[in-house]
Protein backbone atom coordinates (compact mmCIF):
# COMPACT_ATOMS: atom_id res chain seq x y z
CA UNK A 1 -210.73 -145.42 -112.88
CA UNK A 2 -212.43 -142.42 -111.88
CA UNK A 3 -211.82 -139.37 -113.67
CA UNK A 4 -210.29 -136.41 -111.26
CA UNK A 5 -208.98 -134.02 -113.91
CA UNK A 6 -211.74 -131.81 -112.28
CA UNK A 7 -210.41 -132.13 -109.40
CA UNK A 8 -207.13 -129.98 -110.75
CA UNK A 9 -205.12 -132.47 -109.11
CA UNK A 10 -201.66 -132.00 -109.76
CA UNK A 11 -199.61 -135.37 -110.20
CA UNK A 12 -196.26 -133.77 -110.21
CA UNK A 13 -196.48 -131.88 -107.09
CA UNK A 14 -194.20 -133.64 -104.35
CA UNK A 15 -196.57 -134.12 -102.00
CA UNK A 16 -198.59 -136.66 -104.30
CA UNK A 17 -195.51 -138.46 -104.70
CA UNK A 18 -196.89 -142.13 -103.64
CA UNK A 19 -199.46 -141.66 -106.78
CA UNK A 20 -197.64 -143.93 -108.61
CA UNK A 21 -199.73 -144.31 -111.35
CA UNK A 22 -202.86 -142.45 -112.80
CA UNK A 23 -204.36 -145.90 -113.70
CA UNK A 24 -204.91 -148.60 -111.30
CA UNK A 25 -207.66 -150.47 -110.81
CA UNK A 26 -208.86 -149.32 -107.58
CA UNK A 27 -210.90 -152.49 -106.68
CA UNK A 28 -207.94 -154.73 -106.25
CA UNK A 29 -206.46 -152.57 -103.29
CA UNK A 30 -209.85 -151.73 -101.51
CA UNK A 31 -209.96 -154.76 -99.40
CA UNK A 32 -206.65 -153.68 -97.78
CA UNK A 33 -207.69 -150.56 -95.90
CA UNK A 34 -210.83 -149.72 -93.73
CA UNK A 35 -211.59 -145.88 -93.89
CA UNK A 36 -212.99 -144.07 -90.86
CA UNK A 37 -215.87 -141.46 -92.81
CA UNK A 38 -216.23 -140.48 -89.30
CA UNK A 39 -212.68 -139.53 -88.45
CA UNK A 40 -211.83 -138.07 -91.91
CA UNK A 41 -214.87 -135.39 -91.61
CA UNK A 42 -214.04 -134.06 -88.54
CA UNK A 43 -210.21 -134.00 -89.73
CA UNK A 44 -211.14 -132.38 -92.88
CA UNK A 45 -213.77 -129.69 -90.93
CA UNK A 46 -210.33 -129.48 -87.99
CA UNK A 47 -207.54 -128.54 -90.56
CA UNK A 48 -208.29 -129.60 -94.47
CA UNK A 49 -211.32 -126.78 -95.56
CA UNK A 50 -210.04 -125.43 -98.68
CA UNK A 51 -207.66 -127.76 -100.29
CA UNK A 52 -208.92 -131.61 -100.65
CA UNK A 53 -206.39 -132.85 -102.25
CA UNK A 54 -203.75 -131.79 -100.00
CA UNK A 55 -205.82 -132.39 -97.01
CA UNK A 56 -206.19 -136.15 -98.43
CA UNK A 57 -202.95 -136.76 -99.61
CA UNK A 58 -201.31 -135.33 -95.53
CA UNK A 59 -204.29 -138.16 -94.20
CA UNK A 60 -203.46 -140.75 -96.55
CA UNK A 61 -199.67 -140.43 -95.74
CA UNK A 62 -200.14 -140.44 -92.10
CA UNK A 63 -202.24 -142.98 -92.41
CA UNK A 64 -199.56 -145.36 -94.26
CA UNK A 65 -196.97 -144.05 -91.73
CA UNK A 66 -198.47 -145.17 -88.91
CA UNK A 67 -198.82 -148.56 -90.18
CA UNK A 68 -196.13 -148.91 -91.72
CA UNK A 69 -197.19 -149.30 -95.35
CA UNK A 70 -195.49 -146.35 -97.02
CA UNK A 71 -194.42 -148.93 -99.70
CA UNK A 72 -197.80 -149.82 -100.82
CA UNK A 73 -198.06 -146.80 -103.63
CA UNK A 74 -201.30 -148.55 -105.01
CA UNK A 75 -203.26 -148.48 -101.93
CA UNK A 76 -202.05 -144.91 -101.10
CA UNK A 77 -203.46 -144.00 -104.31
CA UNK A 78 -206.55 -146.28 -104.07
CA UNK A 79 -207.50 -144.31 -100.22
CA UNK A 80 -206.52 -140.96 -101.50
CA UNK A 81 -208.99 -141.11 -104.81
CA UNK A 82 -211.76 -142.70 -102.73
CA UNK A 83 -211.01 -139.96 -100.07
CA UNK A 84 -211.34 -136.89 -102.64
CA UNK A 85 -214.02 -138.24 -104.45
CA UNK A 86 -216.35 -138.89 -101.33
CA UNK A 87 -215.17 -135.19 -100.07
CA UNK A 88 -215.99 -133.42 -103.00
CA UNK A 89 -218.71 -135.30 -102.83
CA UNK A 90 -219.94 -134.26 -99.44
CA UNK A 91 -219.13 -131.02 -100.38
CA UNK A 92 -221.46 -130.59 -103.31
CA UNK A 93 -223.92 -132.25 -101.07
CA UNK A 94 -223.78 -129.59 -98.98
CA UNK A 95 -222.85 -132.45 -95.80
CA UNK A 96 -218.99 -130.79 -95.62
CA UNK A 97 -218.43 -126.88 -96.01
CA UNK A 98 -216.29 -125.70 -99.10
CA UNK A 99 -214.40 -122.96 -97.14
CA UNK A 100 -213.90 -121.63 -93.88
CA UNK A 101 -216.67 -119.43 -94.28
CA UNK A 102 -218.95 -122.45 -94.62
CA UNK A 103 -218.50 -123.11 -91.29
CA UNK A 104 -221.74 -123.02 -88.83
C-alpha cells in the first residue's frame, strides 16, 4: 500500500467517494485496467494543473463511467493511487508542471 498521507488526500471528501478502503492490495486489481500515460498528461496539462487528486479522482470516474464499472470501488481506487502517485511523480521530475505558471 503506498503511503499518500503526503499527498493531503482527503478520504471524506465526496468526490473520493468510490475509495472504499485505504488498504487494498493494489496488485490484485491492476490487471483489470490499461492506463493511457499518454492521454492522462495531456488531460492533466488541459484541465487538472493544480489539484491531482481531484484531477485523478474526475479521470478515474469518467473512466469507470464510460465502461460501465462504477461498481468496481477497488479498481477505482487501485487507478486513482497509481494515477497520483505517477503525477506527483512527474511533477517532482520536473516532466509535468506544478501550476499554471509552469506552463511553457
Amino acid at each position: 500500500m503506498h503511503n499518500l498521507s503526503h499527498y493531503e488526500i482527503n478520504y471524506d471528501v465526496d468526490r473520493f467517494s468510490f475509495i472504499k478502503t485505504k488498504k487494498i492490495n493494489m496488485d490484485d486489481y491492476r490487471g483489470n485496467y490499461v492506463l493511457d500515460w499518454k492521454e492522462i498528461c495531456n488531460e492533466y496539462v488541459c484541465v487538472g494543473i493544480g489539484n491531482v487528486p481531484h484531477f485523478a479522482s474526475q479521470y478515474v470516474f469518467a473512466k469507470a463511467l464510460n465502461s460501465g464499472r462504477t461498481s468496481e470501488r477497488e479498481e477505482m481506487q487501485t487507478m486513482y493511487i497509481e494515477i497520483i502517485t505517477r503525477v506527483h511523480e512527474m511533477i517532482a521530475l520536473g516532466e509535468l508542471p506544478k501550476t499554471i505558471n509552469d506552463v511553457a
